[in-house]
C-alpha atoms as a PDB file:
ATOM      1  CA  UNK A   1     -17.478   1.111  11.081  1.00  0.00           C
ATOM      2  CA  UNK A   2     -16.751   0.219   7.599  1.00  0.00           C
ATOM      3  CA  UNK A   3     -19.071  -2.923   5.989  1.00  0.00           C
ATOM      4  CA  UNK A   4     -18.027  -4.122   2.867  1.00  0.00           C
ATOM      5  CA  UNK A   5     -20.763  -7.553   2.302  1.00  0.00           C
ATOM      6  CA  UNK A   6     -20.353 -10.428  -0.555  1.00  0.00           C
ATOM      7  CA  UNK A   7     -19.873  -7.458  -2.725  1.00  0.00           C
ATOM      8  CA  UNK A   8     -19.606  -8.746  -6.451  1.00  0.00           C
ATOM      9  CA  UNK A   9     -18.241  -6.950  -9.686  1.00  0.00           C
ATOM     10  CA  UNK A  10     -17.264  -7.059 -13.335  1.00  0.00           C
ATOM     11  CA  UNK A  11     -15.808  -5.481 -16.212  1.00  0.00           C
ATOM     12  CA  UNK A  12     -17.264  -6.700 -19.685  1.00  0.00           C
ATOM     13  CA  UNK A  13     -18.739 -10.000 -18.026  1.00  0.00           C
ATOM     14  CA  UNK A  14     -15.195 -10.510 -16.626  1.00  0.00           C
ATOM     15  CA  UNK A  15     -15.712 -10.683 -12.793  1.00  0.00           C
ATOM     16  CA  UNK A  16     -12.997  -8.643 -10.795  1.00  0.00           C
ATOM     17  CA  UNK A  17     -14.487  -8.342  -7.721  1.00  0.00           C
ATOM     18  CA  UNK A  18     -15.533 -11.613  -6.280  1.00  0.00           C
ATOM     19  CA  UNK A  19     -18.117 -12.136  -3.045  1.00  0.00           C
ATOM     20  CA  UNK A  20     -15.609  -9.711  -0.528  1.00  0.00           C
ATOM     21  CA  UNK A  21     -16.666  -8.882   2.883  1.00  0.00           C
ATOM     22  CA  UNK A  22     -14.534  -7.514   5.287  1.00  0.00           C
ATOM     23  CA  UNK A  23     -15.134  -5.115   7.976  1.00  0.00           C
ATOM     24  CA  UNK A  24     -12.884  -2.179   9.441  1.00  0.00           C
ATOM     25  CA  UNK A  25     -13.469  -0.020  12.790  1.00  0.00           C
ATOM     26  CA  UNK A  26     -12.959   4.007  12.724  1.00  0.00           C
ATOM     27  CA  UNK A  27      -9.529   5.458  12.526  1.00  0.00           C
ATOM     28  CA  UNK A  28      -7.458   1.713  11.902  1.00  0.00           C
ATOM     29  CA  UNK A  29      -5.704   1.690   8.647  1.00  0.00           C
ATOM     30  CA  UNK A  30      -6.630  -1.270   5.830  1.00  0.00           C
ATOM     31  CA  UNK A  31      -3.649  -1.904   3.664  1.00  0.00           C
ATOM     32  CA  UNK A  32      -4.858  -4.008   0.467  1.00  0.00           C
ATOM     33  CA  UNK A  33      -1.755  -5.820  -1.583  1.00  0.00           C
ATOM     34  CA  UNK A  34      -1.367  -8.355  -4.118  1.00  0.00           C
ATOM     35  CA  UNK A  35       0.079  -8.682  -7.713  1.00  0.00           C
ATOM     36  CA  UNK A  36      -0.784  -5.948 -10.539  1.00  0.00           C
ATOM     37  CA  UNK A  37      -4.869  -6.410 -11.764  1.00  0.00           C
ATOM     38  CA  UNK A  38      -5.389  -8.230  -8.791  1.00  0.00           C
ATOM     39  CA  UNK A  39      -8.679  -5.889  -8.275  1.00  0.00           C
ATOM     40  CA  UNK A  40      -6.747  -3.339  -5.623  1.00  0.00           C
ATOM     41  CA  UNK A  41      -7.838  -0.511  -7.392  1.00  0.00           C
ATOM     42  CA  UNK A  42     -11.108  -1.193  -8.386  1.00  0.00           C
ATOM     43  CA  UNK A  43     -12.072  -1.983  -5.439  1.00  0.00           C
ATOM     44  CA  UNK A  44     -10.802   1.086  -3.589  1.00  0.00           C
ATOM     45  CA  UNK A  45     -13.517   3.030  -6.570  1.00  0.00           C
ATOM     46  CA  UNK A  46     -16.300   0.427  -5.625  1.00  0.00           C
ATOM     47  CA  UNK A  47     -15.992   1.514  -1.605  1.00  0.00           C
ATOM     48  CA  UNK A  48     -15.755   5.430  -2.964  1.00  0.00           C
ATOM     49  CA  UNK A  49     -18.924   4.637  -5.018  1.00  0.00           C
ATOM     50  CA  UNK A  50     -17.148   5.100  -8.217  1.00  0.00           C
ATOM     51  CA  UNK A  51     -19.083   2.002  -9.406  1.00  0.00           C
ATOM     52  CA  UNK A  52     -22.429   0.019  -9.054  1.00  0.00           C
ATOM     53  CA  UNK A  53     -22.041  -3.194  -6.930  1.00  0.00           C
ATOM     54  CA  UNK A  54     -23.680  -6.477  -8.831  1.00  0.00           C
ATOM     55  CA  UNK A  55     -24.215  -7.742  -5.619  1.00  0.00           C
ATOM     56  CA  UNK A  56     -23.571  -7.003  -1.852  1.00  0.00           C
ATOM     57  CA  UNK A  57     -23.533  -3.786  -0.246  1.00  0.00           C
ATOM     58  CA  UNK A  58     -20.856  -1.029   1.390  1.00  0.00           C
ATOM     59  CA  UNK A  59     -22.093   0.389   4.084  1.00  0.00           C
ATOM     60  CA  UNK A  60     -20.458   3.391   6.761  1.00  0.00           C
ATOM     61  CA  UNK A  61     -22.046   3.734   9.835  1.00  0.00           C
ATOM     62  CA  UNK A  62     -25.202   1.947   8.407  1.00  0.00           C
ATOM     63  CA  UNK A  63     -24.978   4.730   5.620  1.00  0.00           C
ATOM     64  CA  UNK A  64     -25.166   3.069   2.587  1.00  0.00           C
ATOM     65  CA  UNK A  65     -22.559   3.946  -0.089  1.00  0.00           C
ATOM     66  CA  UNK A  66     -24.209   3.922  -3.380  1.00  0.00           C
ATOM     67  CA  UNK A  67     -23.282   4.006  -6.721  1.00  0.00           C
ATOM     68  CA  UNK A  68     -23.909   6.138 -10.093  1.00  0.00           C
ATOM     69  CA  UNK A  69     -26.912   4.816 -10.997  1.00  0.00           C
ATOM     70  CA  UNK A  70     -28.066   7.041  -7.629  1.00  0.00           C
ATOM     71  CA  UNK A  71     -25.612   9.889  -7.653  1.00  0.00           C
ATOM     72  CA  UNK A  72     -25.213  12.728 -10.048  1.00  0.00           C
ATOM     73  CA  UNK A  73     -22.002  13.247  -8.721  1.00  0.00           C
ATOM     74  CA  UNK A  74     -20.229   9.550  -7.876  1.00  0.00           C
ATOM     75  CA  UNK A  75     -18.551   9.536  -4.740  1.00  0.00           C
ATOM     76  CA  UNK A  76     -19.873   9.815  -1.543  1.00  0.00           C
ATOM     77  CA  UNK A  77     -19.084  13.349   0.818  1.00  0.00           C
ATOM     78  CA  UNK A  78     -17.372  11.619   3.828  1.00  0.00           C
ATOM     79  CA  UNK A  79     -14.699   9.676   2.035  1.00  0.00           C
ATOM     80  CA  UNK A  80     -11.741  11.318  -0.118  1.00  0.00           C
ATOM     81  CA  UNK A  81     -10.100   9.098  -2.655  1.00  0.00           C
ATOM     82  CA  UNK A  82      -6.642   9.674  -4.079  1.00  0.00           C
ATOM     83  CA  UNK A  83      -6.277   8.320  -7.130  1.00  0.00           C
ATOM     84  CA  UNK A  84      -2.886   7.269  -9.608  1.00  0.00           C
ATOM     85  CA  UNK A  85      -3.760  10.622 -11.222  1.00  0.00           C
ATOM     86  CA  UNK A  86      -3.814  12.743  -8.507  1.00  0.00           C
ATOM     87  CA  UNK A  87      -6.730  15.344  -9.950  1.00  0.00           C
ATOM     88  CA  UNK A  88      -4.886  19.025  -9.711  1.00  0.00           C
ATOM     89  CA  UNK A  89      -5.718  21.573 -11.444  1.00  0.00           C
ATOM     90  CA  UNK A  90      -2.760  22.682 -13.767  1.00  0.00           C
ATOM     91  CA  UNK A  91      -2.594  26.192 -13.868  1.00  0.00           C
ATOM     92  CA  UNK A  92      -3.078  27.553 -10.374  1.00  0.00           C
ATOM     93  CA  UNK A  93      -0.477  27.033  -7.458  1.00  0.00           C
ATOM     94  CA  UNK A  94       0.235  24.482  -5.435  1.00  0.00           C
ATOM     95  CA  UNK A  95      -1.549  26.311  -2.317  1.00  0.00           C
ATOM     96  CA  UNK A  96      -4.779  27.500  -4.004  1.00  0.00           C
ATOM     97  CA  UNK A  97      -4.959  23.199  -5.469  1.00  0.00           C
ATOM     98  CA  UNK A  98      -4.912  22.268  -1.634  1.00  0.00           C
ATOM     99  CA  UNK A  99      -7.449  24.923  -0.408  1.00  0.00           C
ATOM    100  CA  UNK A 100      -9.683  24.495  -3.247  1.00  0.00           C
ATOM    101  CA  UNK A 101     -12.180  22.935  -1.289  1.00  0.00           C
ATOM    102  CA  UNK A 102     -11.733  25.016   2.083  1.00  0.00           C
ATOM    103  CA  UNK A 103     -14.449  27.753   3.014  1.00  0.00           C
ATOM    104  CA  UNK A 104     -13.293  31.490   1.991  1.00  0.00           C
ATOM    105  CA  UNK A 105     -15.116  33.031   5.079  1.00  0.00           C
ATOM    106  CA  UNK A 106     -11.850  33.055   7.193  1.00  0.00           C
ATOM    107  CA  UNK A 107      -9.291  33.532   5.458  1.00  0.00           C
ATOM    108  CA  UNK A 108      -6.298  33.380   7.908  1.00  0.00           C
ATOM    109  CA  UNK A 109      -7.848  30.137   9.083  1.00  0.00           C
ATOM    110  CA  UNK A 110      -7.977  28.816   5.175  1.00  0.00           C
ATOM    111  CA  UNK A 111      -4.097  29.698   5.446  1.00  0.00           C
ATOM    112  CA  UNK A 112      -3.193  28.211   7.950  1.00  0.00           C
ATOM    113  CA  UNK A 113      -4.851  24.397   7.060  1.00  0.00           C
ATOM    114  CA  UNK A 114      -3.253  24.972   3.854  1.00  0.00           C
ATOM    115  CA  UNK A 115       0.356  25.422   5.570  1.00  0.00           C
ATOM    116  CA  UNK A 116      -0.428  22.543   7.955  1.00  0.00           C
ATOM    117  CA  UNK A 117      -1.142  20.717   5.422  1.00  0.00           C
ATOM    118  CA  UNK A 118       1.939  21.855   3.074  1.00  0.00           C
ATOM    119  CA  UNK A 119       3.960  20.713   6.356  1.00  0.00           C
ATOM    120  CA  UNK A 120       2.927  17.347   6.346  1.00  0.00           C
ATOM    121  CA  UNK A 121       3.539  16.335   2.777  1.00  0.00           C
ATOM    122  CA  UNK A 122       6.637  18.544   2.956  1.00  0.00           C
ATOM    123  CA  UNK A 123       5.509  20.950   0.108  1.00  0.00           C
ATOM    124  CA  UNK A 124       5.716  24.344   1.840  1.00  0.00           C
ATOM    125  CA  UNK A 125       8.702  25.766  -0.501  1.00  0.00           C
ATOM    126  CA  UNK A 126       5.864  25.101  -3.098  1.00  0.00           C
ATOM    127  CA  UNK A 127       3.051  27.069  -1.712  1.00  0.00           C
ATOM    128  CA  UNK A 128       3.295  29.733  -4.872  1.00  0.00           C
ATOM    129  CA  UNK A 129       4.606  27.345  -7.793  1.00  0.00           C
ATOM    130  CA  UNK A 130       2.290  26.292 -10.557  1.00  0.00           C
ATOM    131  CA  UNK A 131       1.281  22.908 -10.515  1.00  0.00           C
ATOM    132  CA  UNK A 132       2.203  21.952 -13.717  1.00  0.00           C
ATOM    133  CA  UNK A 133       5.636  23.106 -13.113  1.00  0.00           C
ATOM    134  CA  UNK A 134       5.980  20.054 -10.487  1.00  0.00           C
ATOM    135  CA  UNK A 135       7.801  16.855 -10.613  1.00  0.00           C
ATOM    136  CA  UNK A 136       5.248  13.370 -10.226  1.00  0.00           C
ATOM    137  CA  UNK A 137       6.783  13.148  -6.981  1.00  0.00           C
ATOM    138  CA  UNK A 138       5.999  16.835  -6.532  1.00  0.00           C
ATOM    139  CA  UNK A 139       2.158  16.511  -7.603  1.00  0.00           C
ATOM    140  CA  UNK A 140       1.362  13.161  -5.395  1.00  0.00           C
ATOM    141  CA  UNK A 141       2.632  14.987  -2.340  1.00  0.00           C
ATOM    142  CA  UNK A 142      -0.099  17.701  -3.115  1.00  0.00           C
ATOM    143  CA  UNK A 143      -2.512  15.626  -4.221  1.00  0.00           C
ATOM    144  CA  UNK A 144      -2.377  14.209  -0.497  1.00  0.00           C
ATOM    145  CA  UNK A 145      -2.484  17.625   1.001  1.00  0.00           C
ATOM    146  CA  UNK A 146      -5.578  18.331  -1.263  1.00  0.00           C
ATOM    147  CA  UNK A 147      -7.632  15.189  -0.291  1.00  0.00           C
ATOM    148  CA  UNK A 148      -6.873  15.701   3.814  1.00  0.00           C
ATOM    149  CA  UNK A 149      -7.786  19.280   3.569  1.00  0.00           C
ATOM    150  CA  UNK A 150     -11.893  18.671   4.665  1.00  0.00           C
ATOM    151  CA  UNK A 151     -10.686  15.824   6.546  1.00  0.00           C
ATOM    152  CA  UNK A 152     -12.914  13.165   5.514  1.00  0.00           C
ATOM    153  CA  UNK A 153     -13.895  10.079   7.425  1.00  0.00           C
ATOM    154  CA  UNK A 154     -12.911   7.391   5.035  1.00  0.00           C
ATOM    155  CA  UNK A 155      -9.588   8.257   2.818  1.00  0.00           C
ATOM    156  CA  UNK A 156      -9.010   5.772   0.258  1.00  0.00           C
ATOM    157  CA  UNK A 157      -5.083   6.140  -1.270  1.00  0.00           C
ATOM    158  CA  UNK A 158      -4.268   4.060  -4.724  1.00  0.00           C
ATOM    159  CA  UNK A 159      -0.400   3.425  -4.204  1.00  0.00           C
ATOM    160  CA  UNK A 160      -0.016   7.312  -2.505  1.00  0.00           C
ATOM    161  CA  UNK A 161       4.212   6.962  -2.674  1.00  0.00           C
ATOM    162  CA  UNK A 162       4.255   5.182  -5.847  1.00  0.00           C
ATOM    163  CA  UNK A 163       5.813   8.730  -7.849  1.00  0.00           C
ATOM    164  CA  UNK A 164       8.197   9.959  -4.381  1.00  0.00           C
ATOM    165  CA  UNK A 165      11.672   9.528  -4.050  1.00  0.00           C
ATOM    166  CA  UNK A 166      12.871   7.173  -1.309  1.00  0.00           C
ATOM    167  CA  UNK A 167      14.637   9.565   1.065  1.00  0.00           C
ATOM    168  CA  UNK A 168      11.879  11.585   1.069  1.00  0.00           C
ATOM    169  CA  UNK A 169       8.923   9.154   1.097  1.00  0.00           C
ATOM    170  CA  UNK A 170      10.037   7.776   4.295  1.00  0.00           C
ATOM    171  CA  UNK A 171       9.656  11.055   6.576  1.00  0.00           C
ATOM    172  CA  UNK A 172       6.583  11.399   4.567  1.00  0.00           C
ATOM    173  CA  UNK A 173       5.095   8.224   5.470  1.00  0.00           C
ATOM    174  CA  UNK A 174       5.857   8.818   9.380  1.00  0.00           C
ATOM    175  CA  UNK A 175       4.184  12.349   9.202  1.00  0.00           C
ATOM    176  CA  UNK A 176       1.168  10.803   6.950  1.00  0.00           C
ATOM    177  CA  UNK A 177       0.247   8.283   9.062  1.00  0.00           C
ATOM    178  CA  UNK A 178       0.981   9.955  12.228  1.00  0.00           C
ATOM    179  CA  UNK A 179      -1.700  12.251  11.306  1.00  0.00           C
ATOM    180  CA  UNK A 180      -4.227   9.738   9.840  1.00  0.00           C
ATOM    181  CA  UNK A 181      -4.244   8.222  13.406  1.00  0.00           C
ATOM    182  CA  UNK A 182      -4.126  11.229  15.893  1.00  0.00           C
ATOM    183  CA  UNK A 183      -7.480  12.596  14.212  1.00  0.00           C
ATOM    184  CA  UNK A 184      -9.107   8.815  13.874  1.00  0.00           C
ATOM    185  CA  UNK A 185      -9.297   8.990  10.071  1.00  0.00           C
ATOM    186  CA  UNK A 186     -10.009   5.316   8.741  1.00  0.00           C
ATOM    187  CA  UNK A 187      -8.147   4.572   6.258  1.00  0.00           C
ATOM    188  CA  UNK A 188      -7.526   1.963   3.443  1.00  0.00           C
ATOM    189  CA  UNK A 189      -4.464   1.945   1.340  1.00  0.00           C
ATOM    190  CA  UNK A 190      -3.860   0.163  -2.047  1.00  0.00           C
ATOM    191  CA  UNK A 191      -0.217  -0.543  -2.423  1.00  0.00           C
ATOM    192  CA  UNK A 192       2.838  -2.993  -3.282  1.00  0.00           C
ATOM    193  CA  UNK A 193       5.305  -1.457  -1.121  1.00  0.00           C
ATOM    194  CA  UNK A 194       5.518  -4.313   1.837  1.00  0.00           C
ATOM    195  CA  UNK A 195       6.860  -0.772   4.259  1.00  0.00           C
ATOM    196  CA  UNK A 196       3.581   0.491   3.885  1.00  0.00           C
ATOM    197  CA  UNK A 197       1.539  -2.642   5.359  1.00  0.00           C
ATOM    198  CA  UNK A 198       4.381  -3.914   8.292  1.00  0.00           C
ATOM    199  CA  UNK A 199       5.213  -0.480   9.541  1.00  0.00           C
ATOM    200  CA  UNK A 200       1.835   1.790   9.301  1.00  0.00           C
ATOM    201  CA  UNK A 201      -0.890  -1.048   9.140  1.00  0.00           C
ATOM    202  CA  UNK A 202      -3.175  -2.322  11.986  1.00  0.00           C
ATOM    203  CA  UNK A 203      -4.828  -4.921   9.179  1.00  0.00           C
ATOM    204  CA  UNK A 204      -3.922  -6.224   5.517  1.00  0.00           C
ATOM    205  CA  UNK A 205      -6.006  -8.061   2.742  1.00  0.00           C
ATOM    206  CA  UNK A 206      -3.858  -9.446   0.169  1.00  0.00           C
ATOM    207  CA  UNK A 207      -6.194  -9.559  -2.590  1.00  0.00           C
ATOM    208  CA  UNK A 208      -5.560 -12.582  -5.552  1.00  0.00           C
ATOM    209  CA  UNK A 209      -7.530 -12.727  -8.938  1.00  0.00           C
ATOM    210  CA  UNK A 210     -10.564 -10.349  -6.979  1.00  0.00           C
ATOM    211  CA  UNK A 211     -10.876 -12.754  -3.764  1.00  0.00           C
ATOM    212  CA  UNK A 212      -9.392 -12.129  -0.781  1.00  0.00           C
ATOM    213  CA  UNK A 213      -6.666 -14.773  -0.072  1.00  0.00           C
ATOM    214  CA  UNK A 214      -5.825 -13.652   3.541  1.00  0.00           C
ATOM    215  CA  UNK A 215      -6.823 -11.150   6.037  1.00  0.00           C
ATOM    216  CA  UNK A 216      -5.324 -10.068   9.689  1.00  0.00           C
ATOM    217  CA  UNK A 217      -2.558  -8.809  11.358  1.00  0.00           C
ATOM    218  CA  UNK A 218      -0.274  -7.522   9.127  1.00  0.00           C
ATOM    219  CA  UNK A 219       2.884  -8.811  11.752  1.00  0.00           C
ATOM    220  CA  UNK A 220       1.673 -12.513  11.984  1.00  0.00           C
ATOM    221  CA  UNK A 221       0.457 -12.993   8.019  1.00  0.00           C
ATOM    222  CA  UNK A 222       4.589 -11.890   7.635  1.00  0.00           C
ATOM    223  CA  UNK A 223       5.470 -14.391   9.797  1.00  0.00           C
ATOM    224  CA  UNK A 224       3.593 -17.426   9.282  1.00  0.00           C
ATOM    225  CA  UNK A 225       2.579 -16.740   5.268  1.00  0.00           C
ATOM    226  CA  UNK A 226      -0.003 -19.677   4.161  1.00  0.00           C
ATOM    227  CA  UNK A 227       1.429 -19.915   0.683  1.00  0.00           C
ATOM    228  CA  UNK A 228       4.719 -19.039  -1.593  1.00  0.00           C
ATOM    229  CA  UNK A 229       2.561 -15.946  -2.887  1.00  0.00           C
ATOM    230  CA  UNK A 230       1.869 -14.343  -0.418  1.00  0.00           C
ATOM    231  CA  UNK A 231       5.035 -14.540   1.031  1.00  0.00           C
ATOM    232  CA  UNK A 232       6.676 -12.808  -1.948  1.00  0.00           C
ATOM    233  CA  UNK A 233       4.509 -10.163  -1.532  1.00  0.00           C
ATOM    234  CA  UNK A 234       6.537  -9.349   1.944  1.00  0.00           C
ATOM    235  CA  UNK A 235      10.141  -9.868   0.680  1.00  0.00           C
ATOM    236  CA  UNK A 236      12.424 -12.216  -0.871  1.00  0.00           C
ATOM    237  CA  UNK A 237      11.404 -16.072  -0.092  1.00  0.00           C
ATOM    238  CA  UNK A 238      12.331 -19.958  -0.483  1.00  0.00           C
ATOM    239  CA  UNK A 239      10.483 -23.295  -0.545  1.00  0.00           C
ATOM    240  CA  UNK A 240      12.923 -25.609   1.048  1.00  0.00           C
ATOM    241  CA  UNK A 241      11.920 -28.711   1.902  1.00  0.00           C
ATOM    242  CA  UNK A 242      12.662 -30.430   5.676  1.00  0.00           C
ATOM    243  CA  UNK A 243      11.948 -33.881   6.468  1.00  0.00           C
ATOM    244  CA  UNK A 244       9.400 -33.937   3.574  1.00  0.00           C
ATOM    245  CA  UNK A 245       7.552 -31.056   4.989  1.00  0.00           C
ATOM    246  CA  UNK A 246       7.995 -27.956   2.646  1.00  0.00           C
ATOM    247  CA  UNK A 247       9.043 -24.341   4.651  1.00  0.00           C
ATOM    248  CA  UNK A 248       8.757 -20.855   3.572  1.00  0.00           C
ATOM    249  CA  UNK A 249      11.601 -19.302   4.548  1.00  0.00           C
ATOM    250  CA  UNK A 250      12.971 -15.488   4.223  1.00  0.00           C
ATOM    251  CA  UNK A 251      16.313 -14.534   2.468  1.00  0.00           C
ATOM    252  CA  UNK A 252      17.029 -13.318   6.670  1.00  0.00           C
ATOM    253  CA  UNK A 253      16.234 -16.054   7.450  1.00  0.00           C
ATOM    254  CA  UNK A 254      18.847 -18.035   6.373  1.00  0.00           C
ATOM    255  CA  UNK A 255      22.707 -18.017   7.403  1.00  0.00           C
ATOM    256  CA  UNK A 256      26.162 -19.840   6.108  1.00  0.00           C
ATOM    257  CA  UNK A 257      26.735 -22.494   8.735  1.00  0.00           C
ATOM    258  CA  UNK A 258      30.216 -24.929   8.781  1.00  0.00           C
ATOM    259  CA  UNK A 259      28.106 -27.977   7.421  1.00  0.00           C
ATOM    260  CA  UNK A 260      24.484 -28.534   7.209  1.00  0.00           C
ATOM    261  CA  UNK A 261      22.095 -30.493   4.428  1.00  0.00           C
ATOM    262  CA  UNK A 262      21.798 -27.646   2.350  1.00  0.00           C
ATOM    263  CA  UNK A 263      24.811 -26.910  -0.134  1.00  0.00           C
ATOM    264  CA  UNK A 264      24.648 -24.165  -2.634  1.00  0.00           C
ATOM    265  CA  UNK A 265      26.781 -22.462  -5.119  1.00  0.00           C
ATOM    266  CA  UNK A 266      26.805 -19.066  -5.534  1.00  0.00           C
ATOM    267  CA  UNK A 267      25.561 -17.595  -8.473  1.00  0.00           C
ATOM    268  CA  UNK A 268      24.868 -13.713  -8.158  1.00  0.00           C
ATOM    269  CA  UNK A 269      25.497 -10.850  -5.193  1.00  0.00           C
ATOM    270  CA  UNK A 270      23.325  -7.803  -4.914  1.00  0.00           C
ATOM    271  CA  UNK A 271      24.268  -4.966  -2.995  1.00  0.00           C
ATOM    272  CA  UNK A 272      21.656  -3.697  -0.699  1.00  0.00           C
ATOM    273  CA  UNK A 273      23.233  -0.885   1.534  1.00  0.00           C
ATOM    274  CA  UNK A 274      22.843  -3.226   5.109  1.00  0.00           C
ATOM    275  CA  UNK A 275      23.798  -6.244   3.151  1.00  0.00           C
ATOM    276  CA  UNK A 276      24.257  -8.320   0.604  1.00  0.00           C
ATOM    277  CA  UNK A 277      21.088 -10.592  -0.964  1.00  0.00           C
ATOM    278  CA  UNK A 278      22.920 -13.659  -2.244  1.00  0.00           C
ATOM    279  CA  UNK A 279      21.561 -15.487  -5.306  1.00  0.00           C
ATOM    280  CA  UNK A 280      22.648 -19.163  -5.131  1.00  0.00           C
ATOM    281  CA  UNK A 281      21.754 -22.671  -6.489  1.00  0.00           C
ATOM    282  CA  UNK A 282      20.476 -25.376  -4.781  1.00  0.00           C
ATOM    283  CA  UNK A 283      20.397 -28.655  -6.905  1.00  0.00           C
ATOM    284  CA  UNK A 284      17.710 -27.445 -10.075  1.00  0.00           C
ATOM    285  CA  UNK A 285      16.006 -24.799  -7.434  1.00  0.00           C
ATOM    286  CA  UNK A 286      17.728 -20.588  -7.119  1.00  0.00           C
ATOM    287  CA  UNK A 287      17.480 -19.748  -3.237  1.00  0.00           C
ATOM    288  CA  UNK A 288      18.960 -16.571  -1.842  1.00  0.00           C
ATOM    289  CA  UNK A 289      20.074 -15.869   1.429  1.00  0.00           C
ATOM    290  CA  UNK A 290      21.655 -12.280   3.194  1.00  0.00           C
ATOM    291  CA  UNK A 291      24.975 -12.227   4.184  1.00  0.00           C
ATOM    292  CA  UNK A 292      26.871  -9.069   5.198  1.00  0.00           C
ATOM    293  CA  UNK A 293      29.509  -9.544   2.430  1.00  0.00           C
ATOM    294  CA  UNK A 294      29.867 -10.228  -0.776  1.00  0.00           C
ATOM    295  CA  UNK A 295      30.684 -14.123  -1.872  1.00  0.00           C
ATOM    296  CA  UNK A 296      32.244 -14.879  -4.848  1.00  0.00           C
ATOM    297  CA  UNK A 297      30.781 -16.652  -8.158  1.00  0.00           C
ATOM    298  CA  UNK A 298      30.773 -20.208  -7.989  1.00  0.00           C
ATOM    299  CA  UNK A 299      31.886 -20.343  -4.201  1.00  0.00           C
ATOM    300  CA  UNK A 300      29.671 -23.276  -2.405  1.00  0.00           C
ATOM    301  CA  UNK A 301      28.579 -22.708   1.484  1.00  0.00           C
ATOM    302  CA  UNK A 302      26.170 -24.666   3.583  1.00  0.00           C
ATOM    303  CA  UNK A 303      23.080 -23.027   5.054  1.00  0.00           C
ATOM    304  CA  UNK A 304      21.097 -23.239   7.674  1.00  0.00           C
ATOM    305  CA  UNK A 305      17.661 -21.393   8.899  1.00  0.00           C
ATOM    306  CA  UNK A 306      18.156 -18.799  12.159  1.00  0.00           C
END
């Protein structure tokens, strides 16, 4: 198990870190989100031992993880972190970045990790192309390959997809995760893509100004948000007000009725493939709504919620 107690930091007297404890069981997956400099980051490097706590402690399997001021070399053996800038070296191939940690005793063995590996990120075509002849995309696919090669305990990923195309980050997310979980690797992810918590997440802490604002399951936080930000963090969402009782409600969640209390005119359709997200006005307040086709500018229509 993973222990992260009242653990404290700060940059320059600024605190970013601020008293977090959570607690995470072998081979679930942690998905941290929140706004940009909300601490995501720093505090995957504080669990990697990147940094020196102020206060608290990290501990893994009553191991504590410890800092600079005790390592030579930060970062503790049993965890892998993947960081923004994935860490290849430049001028040797994709393959030999991947198995440059892997024992040279067996060699066929060392090969075939490194094409197991190539499979899952989808790199194999790769295998004998200089890294510094890749694409971002390219590079963040081996930079995942590299850190799963000794198949750590812990893996920390800072926004892993951030750099990959969307038709291919998909199937890569299925295959990543799949794996994560059939050999019990814990995991905690960093992100702001919402697909990443809902879909591949058994727990989520959505992190605001370095204190944790919510915890759980990712499924019921979605549904039953406790505030406006941390329901924007899952999709588009309004603040309508019923019977003097404000409601967060989802852009799905709302659908033209004949006649209801709540009259808006149209001010903006965006395509989205499925659907259309409808930008509207409600008195001095913008709401949108989905609707399957496009309305027209200036068109009014009632609403109601599903």
């Amino acid at each position: 198990m993973l222990q992260v107690q009242n653990i404290i930091f700060s940059y320059n007297s600024e605190v970013v870190i601020a008293t977090i404890s959570f607690e995470l069981t072998k081979g679930k997956n942690l998905a941290i989100i929140g706004e940009s400099g909300c601490g995501k980051s720093t505090l995957l490097k504080l669990i990697y031992g990147l940094y020196d706590l102020e206060q608290g402690k990290i501990l893994w399997n009553e191991k504590e993880v410890l800092g600079p001021k005790f390592n030579l070399i930060p970062g503790m053996d049993f965890m892998k972190y993947l960081a923004q800038d994935f860490d290849l070296m430049p001028y040797i191939t994709v393959a030999e970045n991947v198995g440059k940690y892997l024992s040279n005793i067996d060699k066929e063995k060392k090969e075939q990790r490194i094409q197991e590996l190539l499979e899952i990120v989808e790199m194999v075509d790769y295998a004998n192309v200089i890294a510094k002849n890749l694409s971002g995309g390219q590079m963040q696919r081996v930079a995942l390959a590299k850190v799963l090669a000794l198949e750590p305990e812990v893996l920390l990923l800072d926004e892993p997809f951030s750099h990959i195309d969307n038709f291919r980050k998909n199937s890569l997310r299925r295959k990543l995760f799949a794996y994560l979980k059939e050999r019990e690797i814990t995991t905690i992810i960093a992100t702001h893509d919402s697909t990443d918590v809902l879909s591949f997440c058994d727990e989520v802490i959505i992190l605001k100004n370095g204190q944790i604002l919510e915890q759980g399951n990712p499924n019921y936080i979605y549904e039953n948000p406790r505030n406006k930000y941390i329901a924007t963090l899952f999709g588009e969402v309004n603040e309508i007000v019923i019977e003097g009782v404000s409601n967060l409600v989802y852009s799905h969640q709302l659908k033209i009725a004949a006649k209801s209390d709540l009259k808006v005119e149209v001010i903006n359709s965006f395509f989205k493939g499925s659907h259309y997200l409808i930008e509207s006005q409600y008195n001095d307040v913008v709401m949108y709504f989905d609707n399957e086709v496009e309305i027209s500018v200036g068109k009014q229509v009632y609403l109601k919620i599903k």
